[in-house]
N, C-alpha and C. Protein backbone atom coordinates (compact mmCIF):
# COMPACT_ATOMS: atom_id res chain seq x y z
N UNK A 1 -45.77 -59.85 -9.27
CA UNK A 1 -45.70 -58.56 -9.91
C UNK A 1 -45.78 -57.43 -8.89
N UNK A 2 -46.92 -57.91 -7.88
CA UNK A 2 -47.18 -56.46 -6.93
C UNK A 2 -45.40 -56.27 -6.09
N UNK A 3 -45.03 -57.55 -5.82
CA UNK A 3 -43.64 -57.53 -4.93
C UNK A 3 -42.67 -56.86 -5.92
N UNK A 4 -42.35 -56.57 -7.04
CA UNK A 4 -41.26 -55.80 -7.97
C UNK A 4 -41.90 -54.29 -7.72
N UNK A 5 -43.04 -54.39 -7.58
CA UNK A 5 -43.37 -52.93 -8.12
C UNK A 5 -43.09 -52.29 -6.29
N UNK A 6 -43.26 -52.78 -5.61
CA UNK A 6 -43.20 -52.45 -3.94
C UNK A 6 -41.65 -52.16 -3.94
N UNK A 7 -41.02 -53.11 -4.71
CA UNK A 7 -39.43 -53.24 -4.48
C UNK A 7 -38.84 -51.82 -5.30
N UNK A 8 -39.39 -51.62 -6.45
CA UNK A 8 -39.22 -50.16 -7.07
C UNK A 8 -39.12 -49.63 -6.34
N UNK A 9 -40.76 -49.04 -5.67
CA UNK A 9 -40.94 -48.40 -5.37
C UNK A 9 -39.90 -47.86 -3.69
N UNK A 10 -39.77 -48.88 -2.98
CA UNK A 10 -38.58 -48.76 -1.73
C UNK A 10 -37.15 -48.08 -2.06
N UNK A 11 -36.62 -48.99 -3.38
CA UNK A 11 -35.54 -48.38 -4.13
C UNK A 11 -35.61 -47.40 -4.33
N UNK A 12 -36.46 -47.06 -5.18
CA UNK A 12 -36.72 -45.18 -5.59
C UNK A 12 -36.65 -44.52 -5.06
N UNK A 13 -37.37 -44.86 -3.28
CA UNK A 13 -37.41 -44.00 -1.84
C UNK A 13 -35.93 -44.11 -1.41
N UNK A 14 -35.31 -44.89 -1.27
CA UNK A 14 -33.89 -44.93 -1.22
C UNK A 14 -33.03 -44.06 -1.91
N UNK A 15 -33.09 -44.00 -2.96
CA UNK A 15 -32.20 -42.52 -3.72
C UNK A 15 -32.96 -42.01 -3.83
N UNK A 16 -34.28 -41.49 -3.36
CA UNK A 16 -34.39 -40.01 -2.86
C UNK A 16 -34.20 -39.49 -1.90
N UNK A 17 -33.85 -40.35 -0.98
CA UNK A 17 -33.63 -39.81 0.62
C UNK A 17 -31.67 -39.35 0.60
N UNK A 18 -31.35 -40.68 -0.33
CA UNK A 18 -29.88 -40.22 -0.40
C UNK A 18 -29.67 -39.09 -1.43
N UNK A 19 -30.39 -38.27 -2.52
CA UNK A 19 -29.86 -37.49 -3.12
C UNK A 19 -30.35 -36.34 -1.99
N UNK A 20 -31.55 -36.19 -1.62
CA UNK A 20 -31.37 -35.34 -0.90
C UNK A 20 -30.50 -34.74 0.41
N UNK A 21 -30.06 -36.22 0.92
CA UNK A 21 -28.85 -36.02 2.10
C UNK A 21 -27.55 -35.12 1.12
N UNK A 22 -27.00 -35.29 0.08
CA UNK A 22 -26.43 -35.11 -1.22
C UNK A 22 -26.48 -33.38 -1.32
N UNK A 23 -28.09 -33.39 -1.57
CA UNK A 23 -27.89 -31.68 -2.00
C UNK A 23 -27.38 -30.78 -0.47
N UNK A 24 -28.22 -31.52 0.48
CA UNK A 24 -28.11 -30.53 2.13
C UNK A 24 -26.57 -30.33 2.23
N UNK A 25 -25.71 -32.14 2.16
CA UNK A 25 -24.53 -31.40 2.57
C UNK A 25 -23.99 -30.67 1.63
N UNK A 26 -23.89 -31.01 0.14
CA UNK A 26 -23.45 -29.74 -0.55
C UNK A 26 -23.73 -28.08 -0.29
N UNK A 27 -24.65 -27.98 0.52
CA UNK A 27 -25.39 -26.84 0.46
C UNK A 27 -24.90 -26.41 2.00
N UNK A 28 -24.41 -27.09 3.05
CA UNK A 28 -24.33 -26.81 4.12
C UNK A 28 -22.73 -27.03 3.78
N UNK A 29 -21.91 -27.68 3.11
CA UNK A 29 -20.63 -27.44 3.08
C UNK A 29 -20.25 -25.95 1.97
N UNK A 30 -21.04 -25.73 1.00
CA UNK A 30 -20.73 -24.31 0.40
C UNK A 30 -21.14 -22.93 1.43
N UNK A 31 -22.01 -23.62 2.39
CA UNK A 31 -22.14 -22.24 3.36
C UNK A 31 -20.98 -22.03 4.25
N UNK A 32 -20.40 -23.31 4.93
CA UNK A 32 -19.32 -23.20 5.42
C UNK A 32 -18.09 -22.71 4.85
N UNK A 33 -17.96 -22.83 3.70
CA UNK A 33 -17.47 -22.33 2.84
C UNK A 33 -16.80 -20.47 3.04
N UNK A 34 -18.19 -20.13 2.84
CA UNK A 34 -18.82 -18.65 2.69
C UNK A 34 -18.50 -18.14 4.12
N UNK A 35 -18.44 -18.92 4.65
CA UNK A 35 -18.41 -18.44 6.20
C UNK A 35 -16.91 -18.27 6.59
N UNK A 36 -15.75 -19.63 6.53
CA UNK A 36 -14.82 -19.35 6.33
C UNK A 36 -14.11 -18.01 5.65
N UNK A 37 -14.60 -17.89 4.26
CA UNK A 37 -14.04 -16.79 3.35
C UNK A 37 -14.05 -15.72 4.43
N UNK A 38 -15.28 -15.54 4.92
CA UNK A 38 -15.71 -13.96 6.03
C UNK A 38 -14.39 -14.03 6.52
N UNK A 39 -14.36 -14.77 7.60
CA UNK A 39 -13.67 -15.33 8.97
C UNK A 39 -12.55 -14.75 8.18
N UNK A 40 -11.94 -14.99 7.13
CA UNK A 40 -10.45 -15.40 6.38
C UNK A 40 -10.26 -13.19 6.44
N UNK A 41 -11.41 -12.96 5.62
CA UNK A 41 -11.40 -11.56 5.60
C UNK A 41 -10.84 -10.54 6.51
N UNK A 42 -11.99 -10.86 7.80
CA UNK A 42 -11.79 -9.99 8.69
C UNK A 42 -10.55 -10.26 9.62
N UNK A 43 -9.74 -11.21 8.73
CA UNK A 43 -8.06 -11.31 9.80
C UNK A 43 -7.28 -10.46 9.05
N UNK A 44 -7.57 -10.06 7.63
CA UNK A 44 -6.36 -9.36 6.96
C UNK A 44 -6.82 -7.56 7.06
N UNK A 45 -7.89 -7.47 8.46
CA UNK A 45 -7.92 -6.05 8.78
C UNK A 45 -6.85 -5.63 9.82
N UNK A 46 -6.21 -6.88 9.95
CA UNK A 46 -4.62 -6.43 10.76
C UNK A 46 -3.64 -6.94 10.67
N UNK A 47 -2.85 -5.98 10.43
CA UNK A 47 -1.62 -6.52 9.80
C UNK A 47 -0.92 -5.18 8.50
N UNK A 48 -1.95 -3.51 8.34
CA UNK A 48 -0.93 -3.27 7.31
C UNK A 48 -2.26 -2.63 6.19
N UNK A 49 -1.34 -2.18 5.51
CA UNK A 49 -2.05 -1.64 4.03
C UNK A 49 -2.53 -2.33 3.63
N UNK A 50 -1.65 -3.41 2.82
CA UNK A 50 -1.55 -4.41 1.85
C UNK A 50 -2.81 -5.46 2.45
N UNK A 51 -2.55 -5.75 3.58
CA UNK A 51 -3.34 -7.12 4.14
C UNK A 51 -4.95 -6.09 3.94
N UNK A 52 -5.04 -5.07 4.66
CA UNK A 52 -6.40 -4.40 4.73
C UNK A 52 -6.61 -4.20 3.04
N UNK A 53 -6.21 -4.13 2.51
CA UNK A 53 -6.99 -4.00 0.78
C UNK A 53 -7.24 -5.21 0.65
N UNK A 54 -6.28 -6.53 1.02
CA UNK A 54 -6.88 -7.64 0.34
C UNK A 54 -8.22 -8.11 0.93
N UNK A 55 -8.54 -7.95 2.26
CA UNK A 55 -9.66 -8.05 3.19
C UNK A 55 -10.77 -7.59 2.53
N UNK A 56 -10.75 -6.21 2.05
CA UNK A 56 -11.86 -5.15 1.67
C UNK A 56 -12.10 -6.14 0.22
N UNK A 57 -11.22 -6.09 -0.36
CA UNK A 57 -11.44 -7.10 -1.89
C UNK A 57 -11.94 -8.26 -1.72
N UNK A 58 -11.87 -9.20 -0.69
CA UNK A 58 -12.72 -10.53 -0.13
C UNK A 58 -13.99 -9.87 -0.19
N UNK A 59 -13.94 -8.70 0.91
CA UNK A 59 -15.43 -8.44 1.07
C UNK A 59 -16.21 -7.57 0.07
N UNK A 60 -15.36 -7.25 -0.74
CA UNK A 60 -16.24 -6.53 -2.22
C UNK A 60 -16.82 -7.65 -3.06
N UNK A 61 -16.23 -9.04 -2.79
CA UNK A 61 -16.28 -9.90 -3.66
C UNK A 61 -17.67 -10.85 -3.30
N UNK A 62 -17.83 -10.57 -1.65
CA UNK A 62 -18.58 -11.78 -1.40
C UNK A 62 -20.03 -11.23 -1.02
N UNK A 63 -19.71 -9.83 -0.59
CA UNK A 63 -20.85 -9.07 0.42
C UNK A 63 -22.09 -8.98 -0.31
N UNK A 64 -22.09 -8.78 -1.39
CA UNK A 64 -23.12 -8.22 -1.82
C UNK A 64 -24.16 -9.14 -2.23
N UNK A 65 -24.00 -10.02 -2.34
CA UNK A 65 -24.68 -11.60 -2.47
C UNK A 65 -25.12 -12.37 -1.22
N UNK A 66 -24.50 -11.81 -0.45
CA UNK A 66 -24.94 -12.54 0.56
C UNK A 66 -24.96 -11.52 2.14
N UNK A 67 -26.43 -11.02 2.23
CA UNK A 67 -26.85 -9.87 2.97
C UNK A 67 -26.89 -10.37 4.62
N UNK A 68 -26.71 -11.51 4.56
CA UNK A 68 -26.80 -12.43 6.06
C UNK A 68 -25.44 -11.86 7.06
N UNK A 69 -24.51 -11.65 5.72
CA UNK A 69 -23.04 -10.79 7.06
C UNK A 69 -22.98 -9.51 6.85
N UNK A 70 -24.27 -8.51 6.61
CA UNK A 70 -24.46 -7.47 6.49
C UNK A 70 -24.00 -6.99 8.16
N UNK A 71 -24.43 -7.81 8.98
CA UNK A 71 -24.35 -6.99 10.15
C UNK A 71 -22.76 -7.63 11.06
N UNK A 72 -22.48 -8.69 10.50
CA UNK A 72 -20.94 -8.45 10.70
C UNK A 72 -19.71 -7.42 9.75
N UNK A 73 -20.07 -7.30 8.74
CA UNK A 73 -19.45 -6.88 7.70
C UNK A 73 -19.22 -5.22 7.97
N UNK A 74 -20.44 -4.66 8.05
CA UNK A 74 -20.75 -3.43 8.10
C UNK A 74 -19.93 -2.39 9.80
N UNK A 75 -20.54 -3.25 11.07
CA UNK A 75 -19.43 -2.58 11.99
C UNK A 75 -17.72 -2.93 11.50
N UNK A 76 -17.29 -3.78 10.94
CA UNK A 76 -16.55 -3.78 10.86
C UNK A 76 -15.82 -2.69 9.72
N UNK A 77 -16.37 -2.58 8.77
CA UNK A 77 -15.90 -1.79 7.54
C UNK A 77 -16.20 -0.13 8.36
N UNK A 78 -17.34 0.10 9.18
CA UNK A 78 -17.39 1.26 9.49
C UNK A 78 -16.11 1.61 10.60
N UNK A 79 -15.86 0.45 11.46
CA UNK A 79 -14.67 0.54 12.59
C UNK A 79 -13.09 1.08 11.77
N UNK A 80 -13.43 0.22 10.65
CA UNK A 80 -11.87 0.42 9.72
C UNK A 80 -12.04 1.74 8.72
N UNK A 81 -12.94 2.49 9.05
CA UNK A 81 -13.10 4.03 7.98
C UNK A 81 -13.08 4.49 9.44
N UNK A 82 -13.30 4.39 10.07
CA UNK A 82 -12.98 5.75 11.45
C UNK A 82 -11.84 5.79 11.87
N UNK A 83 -11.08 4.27 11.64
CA UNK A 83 -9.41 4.08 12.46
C UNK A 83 -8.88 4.72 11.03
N UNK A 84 -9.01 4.28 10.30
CA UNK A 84 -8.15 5.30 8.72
C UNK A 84 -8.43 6.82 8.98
N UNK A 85 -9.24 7.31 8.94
CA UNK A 85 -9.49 8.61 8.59
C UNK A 85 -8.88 9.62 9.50
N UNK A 86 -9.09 8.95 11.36
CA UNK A 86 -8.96 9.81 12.03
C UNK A 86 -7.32 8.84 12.80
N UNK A 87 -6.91 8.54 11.99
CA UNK A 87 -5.46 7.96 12.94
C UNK A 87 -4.20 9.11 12.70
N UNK A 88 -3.36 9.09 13.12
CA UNK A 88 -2.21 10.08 13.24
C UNK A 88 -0.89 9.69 12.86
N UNK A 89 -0.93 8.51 13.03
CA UNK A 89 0.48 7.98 12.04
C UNK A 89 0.20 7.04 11.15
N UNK A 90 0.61 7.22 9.74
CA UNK A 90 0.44 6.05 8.77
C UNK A 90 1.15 5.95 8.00
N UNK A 91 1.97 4.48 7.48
CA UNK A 91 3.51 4.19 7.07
C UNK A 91 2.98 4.49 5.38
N UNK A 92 1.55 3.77 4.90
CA UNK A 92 1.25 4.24 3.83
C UNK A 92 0.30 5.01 3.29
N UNK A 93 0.31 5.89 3.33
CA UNK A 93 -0.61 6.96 3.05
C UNK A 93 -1.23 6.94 1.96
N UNK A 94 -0.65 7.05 0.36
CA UNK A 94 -1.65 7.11 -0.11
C UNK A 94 -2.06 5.68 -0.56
N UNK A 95 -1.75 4.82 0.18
CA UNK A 95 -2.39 3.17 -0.01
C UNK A 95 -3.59 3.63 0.99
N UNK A 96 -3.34 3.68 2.31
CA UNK A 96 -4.56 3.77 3.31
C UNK A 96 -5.34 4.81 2.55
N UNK A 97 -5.22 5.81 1.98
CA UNK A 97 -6.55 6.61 1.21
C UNK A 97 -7.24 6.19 0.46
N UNK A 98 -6.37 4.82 -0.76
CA UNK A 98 -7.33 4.80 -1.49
C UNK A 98 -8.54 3.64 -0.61
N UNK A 99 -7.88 2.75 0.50
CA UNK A 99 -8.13 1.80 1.13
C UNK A 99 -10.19 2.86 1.63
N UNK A 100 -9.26 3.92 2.55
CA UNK A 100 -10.69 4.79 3.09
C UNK A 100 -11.40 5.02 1.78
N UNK A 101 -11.14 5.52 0.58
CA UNK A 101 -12.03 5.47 -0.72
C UNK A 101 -12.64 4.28 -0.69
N UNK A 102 -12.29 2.97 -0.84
CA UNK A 102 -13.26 1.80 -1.43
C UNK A 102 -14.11 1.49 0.07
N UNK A 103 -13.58 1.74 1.29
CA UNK A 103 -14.58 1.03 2.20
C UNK A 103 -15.65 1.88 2.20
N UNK A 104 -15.83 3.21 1.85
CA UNK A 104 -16.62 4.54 1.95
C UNK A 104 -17.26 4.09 0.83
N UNK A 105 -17.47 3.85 -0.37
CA UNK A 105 -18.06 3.44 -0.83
C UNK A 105 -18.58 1.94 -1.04
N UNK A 106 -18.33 1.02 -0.47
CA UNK A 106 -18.73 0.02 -0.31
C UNK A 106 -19.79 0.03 0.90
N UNK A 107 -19.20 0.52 2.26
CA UNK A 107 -20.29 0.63 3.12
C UNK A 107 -21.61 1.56 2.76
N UNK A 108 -20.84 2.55 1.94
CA UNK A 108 -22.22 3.28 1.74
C UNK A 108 -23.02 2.63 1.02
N UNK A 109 -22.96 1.73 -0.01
CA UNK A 109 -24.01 1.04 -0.81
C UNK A 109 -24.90 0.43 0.63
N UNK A 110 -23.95 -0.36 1.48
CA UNK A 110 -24.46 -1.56 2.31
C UNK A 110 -25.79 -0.66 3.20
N UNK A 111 -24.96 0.00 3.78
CA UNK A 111 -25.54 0.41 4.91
C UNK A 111 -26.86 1.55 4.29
N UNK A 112 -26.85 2.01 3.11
CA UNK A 112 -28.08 2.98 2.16
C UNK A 112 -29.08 2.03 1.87
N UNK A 113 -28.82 0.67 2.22
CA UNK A 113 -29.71 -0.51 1.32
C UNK A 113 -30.80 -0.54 2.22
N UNK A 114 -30.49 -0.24 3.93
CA UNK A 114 -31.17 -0.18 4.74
C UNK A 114 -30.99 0.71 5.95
N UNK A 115 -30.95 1.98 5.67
CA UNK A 115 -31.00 3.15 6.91
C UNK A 115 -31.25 3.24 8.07
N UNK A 116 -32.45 2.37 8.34
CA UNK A 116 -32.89 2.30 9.54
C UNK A 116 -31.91 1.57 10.75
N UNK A 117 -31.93 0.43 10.01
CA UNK A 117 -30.86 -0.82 10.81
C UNK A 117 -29.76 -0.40 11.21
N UNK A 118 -28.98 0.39 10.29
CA UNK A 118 -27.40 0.93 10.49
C UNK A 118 -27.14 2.25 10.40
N UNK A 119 -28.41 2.95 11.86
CA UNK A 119 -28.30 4.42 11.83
C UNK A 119 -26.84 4.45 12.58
N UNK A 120 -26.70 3.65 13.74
CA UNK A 120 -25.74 3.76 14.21
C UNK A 120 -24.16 3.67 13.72
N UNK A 121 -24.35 2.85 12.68
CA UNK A 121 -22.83 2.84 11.98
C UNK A 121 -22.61 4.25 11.22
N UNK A 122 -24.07 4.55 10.04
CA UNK A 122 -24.40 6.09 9.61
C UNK A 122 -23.72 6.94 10.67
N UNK A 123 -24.10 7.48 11.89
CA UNK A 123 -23.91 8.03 12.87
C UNK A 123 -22.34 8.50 12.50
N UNK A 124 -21.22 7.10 13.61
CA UNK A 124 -19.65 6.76 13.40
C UNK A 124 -19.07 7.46 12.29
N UNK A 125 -19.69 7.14 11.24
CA UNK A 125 -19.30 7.34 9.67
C UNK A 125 -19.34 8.94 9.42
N UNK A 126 -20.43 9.93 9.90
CA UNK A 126 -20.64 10.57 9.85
C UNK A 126 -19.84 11.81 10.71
N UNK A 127 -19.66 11.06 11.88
CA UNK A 127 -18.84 11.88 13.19
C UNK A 127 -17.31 11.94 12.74
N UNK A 128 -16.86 11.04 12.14
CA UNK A 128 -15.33 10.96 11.42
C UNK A 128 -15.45 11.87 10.63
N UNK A 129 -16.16 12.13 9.39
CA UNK A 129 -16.12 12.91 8.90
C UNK A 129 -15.72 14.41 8.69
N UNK A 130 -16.96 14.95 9.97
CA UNK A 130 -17.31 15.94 10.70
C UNK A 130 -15.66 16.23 11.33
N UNK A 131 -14.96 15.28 11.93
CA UNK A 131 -14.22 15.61 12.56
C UNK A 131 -12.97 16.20 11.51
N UNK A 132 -12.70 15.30 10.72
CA UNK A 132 -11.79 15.40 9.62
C UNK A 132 -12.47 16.58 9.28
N UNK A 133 -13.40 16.87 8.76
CA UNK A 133 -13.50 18.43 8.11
C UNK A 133 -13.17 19.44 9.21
N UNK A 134 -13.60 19.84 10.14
CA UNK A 134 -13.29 20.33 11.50
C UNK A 134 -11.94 20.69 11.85
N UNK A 135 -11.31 19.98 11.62
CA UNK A 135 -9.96 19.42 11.96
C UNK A 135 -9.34 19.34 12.89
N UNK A 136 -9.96 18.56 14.03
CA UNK A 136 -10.15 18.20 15.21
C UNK A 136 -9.45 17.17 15.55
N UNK A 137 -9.08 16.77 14.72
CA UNK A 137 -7.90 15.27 14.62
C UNK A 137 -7.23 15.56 13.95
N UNK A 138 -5.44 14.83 14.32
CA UNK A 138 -4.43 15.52 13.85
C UNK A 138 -4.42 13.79 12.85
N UNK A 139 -5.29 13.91 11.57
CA UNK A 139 -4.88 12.44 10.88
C UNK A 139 -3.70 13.04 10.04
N UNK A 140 -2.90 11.94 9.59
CA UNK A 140 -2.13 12.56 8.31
C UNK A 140 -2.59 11.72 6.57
N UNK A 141 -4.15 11.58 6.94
CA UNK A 141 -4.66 11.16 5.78
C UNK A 141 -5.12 12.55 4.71
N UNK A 142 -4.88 12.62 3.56
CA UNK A 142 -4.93 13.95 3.18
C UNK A 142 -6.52 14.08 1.89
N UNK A 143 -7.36 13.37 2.92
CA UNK A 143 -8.67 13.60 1.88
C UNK A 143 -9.34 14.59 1.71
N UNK A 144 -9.31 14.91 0.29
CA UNK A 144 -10.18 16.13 -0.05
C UNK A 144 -11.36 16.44 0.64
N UNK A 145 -11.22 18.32 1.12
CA UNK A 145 -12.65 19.03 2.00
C UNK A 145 -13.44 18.29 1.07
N UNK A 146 -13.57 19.21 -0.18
CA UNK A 146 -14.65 18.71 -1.33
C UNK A 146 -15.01 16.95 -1.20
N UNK A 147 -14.12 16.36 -1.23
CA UNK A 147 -14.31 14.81 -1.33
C UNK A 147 -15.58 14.57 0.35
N UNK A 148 -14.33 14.88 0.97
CA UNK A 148 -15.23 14.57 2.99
C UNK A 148 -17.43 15.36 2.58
N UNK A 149 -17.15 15.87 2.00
CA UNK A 149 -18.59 17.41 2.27
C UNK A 149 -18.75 15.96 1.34
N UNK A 150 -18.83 16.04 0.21
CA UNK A 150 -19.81 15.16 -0.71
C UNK A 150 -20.02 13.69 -0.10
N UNK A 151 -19.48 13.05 0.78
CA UNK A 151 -19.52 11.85 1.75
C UNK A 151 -20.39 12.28 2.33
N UNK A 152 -20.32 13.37 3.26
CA UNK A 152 -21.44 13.75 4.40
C UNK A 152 -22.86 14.04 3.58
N UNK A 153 -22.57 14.80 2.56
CA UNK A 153 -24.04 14.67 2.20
C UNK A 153 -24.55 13.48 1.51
N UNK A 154 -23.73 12.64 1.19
CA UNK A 154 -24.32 11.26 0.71
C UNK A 154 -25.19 10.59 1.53
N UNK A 155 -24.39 10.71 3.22
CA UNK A 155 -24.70 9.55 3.91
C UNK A 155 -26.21 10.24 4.94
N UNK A 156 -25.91 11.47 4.68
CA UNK A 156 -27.55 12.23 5.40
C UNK A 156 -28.81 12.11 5.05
């Protein structure tokens, strides 16, 4: 009797060691996963209008759930609102505006969540602005004074 119950008991230890191997790789293959998606993202920031909206839409989709690519996510979305705003030739204009609309508000959620961490992107974000109101750069993006002023005071 004691030898069945020993033998259970080994068995039992046996699929628990294998369900748990079970959950890790599920759990380490859905991160890879997540990680890929990023990776997949930040390639369609070149290439174009079209490719940069679908990028920003990956990352509207995935960012906010998962705060770990806050600090890849964020220079990058701030790099792609300074090259929009303050560039000088653009084939689509009012695609790239609405493009500078959603990253301006997407980074601003990100980067308001924690001020301290991403004074420096704040900063970038802020100096584009400044400049575009100024008009210190010859962009041919045509965003509203009113629109730029209510950004700047958002992000202060």
């Amino acid at each position: 009797m004691e030898t069945k119950i020993l033998t259970l008991i080994i068995a039992a230890g046996g699929w628990i060691v294998v369900i748990i191997q079970a959950v890790f790789g599920f759990l380490e293959r859905q991160k890879k996963h997540k990680d890929d998606i990023l990776l997949k993202a930040t390639e369609y920031f070149v290439g174009g209008t079209q490719k940069r909206s679908i990028g920003i839409s990956l990352i509207e989709g995935m960012i906010k759930a998962n705060r770990k690519y806050y600090d890849v996510v964020i220079p990058l979305l701030t790099n792609q609102f300074v090259y929009l705003l303050l560039q000088s030739d653009t084939q689509s204009q009012i695609h790239e505006e609405r493009n500078v609309v959603r990253i301006f508000f997407l980074i601003k959620d990100l980067i308001l969540s924690d001020k301290s961490r991403y004074h420096r992107d704040k900063c970038e974000l802020l100096d584009a602005i400044g400049r575009q109101l100024e008009g210190t750069e010859k962009s041919t993006l045509k965003i509203a004074k009113g629109t730029l002023e209510l950004w700047k005071q958002e992000l202060e």
